[in-house]
C-alpha atoms as a PDB file:
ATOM      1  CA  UNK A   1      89.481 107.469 100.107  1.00  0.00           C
ATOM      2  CA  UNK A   2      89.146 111.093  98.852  1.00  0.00           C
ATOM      3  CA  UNK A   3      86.585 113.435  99.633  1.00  0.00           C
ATOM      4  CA  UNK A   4      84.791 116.619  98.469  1.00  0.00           C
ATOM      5  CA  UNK A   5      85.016 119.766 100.398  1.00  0.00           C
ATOM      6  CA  UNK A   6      82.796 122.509  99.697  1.00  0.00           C
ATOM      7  CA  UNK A   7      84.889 124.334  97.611  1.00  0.00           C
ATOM      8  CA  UNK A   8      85.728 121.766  95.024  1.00  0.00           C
ATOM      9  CA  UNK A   9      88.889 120.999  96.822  1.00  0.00           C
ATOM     10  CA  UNK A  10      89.791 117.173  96.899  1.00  0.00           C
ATOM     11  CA  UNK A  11      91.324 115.675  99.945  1.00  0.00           C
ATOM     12  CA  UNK A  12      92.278 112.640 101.181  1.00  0.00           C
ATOM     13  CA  UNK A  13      90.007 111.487 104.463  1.00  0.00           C
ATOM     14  CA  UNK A  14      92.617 110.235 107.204  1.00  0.00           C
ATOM     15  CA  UNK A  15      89.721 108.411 109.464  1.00  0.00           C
ATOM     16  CA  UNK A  16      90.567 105.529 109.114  1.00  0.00           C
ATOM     17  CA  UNK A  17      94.029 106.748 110.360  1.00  0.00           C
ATOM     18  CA  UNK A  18      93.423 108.350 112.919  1.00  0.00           C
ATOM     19  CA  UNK A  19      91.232 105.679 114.047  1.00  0.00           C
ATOM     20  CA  UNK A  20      94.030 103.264 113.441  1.00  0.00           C
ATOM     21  CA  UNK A  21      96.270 105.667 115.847  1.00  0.00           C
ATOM     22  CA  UNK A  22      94.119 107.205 118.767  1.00  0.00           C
ATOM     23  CA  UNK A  23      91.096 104.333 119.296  1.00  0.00           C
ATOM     24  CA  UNK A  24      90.359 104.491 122.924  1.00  0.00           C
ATOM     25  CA  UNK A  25      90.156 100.696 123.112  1.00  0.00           C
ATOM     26  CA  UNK A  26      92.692  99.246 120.949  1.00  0.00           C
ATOM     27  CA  UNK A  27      94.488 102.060 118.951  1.00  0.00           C
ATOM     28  CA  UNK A  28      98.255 102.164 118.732  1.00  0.00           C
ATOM     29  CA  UNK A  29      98.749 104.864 121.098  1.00  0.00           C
ATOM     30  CA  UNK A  30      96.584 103.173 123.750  1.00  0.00           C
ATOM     31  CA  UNK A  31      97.979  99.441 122.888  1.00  0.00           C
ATOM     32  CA  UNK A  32     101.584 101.399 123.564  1.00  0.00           C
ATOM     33  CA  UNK A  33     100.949 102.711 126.533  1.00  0.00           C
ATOM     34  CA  UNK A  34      99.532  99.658 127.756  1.00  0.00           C
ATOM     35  CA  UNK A  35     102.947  97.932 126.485  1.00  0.00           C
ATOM     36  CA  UNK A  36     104.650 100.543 128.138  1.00  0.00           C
ATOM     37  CA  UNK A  37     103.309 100.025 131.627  1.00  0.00           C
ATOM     38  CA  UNK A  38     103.501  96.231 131.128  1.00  0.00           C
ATOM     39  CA  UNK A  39     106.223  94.219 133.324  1.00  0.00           C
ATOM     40  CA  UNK A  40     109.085  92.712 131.072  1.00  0.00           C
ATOM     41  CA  UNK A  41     107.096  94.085 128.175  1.00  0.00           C
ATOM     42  CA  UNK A  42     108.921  93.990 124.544  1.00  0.00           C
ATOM     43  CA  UNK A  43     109.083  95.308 121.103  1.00  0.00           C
ATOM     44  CA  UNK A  44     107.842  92.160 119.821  1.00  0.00           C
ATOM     45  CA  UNK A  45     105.192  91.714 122.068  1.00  0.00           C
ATOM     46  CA  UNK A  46     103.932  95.432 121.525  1.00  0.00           C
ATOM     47  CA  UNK A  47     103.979  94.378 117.549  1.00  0.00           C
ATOM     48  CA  UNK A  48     102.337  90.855 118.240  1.00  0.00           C
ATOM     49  CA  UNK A  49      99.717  92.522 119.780  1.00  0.00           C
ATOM     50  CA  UNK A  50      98.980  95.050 117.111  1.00  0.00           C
ATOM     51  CA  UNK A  51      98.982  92.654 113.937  1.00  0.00           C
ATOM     52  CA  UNK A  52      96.491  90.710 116.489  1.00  0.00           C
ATOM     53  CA  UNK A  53      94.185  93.643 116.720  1.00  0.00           C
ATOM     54  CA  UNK A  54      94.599  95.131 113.170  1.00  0.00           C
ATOM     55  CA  UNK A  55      96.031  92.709 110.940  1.00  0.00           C
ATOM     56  CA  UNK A  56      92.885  91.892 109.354  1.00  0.00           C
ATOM     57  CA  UNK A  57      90.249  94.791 110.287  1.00  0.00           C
ATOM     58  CA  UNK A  58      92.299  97.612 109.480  1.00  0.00           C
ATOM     59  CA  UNK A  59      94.200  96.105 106.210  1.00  0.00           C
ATOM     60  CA  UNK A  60      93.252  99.284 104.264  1.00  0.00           C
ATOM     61  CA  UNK A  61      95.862 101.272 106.586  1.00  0.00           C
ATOM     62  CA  UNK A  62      97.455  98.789 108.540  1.00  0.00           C
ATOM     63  CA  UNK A  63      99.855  95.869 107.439  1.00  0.00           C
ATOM     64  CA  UNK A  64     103.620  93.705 107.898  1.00  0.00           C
ATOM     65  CA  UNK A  65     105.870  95.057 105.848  1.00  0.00           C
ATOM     66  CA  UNK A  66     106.741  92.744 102.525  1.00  0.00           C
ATOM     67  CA  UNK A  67     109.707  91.077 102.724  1.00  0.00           C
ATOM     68  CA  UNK A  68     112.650  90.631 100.513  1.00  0.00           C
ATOM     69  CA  UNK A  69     115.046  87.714 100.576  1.00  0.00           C
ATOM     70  CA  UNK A  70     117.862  90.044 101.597  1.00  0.00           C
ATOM     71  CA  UNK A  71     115.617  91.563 104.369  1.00  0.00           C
ATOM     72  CA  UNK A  72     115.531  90.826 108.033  1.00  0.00           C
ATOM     73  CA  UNK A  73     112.673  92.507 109.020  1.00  0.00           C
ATOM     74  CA  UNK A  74     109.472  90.857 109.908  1.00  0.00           C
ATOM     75  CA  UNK A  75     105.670  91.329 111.494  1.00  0.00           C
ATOM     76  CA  UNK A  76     107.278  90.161 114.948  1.00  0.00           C
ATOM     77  CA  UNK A  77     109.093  93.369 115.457  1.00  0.00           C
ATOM     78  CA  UNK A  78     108.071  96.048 112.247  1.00  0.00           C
ATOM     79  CA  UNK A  79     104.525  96.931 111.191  1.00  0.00           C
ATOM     80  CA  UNK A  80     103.484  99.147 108.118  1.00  0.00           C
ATOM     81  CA  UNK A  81     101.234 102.377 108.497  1.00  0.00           C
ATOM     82  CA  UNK A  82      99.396 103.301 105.064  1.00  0.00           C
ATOM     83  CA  UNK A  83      99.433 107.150 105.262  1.00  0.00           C
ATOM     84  CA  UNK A  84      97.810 109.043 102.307  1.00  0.00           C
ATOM     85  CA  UNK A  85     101.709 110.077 101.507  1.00  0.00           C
ATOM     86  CA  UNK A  86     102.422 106.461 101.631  1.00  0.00           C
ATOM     87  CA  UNK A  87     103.186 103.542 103.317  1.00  0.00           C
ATOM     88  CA  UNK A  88     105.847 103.885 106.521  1.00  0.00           C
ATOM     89  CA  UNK A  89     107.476 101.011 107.851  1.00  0.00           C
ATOM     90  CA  UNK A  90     107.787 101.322 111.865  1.00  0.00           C
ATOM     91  CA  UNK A  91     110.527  99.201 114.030  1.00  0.00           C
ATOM     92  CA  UNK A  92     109.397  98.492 117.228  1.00  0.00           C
ATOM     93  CA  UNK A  93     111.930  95.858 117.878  1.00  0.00           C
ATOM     94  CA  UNK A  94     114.564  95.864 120.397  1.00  0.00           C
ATOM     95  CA  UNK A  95     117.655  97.489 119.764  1.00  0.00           C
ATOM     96  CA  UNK A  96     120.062  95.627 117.831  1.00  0.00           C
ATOM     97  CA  UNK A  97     122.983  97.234 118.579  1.00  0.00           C
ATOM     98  CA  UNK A  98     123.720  99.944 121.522  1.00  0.00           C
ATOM     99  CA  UNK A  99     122.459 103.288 120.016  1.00  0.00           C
ATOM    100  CA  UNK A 100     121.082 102.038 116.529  1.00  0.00           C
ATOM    101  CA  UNK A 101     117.282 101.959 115.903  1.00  0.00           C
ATOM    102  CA  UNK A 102     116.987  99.886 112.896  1.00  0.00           C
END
């Protein structure tokens, strides 16, 4: 969504963002950390747990990633941010090979 400033200038209102990112209770940077601290905790559990808790209330900005039938990438380890730039796939997988991310 845009909004007016009072100058005339348009911009785009990143709240629902930033709620998406830094909610005390179940934002990605607090569902990571708890991930993070977890014992045996994955990539794929981190990602389960974040299409749990936004996959439906948050579909304006938060999503899986479509899917073509050459691609390997799923909602069990990749999950789609929908910044006002565009969206931004995210791997939070585990590695697939030694010293490659994606």
């Amino acid at each position: 969504p845009l909004i007016a400033t009072d100058n005339n200038i348009t911009a785009f209102d990143n709240k629902q963002i930033i709620d998406l990112c830094e909610n005390a209770t179940g934002g990605i940077f607090k569902l990571l950390d708890s991930a993070c601290k977890a014992p045996n905790a994955t990539g794929k559990a981190f990602c389960s747990g974040l299409h749990e808790a936004h996959g439906k209330k948050s579909a304006a900005v938060f999503g899986a990633p479509k899917m073509g039938k050459a691609e390997k990438r799923g909602k069990e380890d990749h999950f789609l941010v929908k910044h006002f730039a565009g969206e931004v796939i995210y791997f939070a997988g585990d590695e697939k090979e030694p010293g490659t991310l994606i």
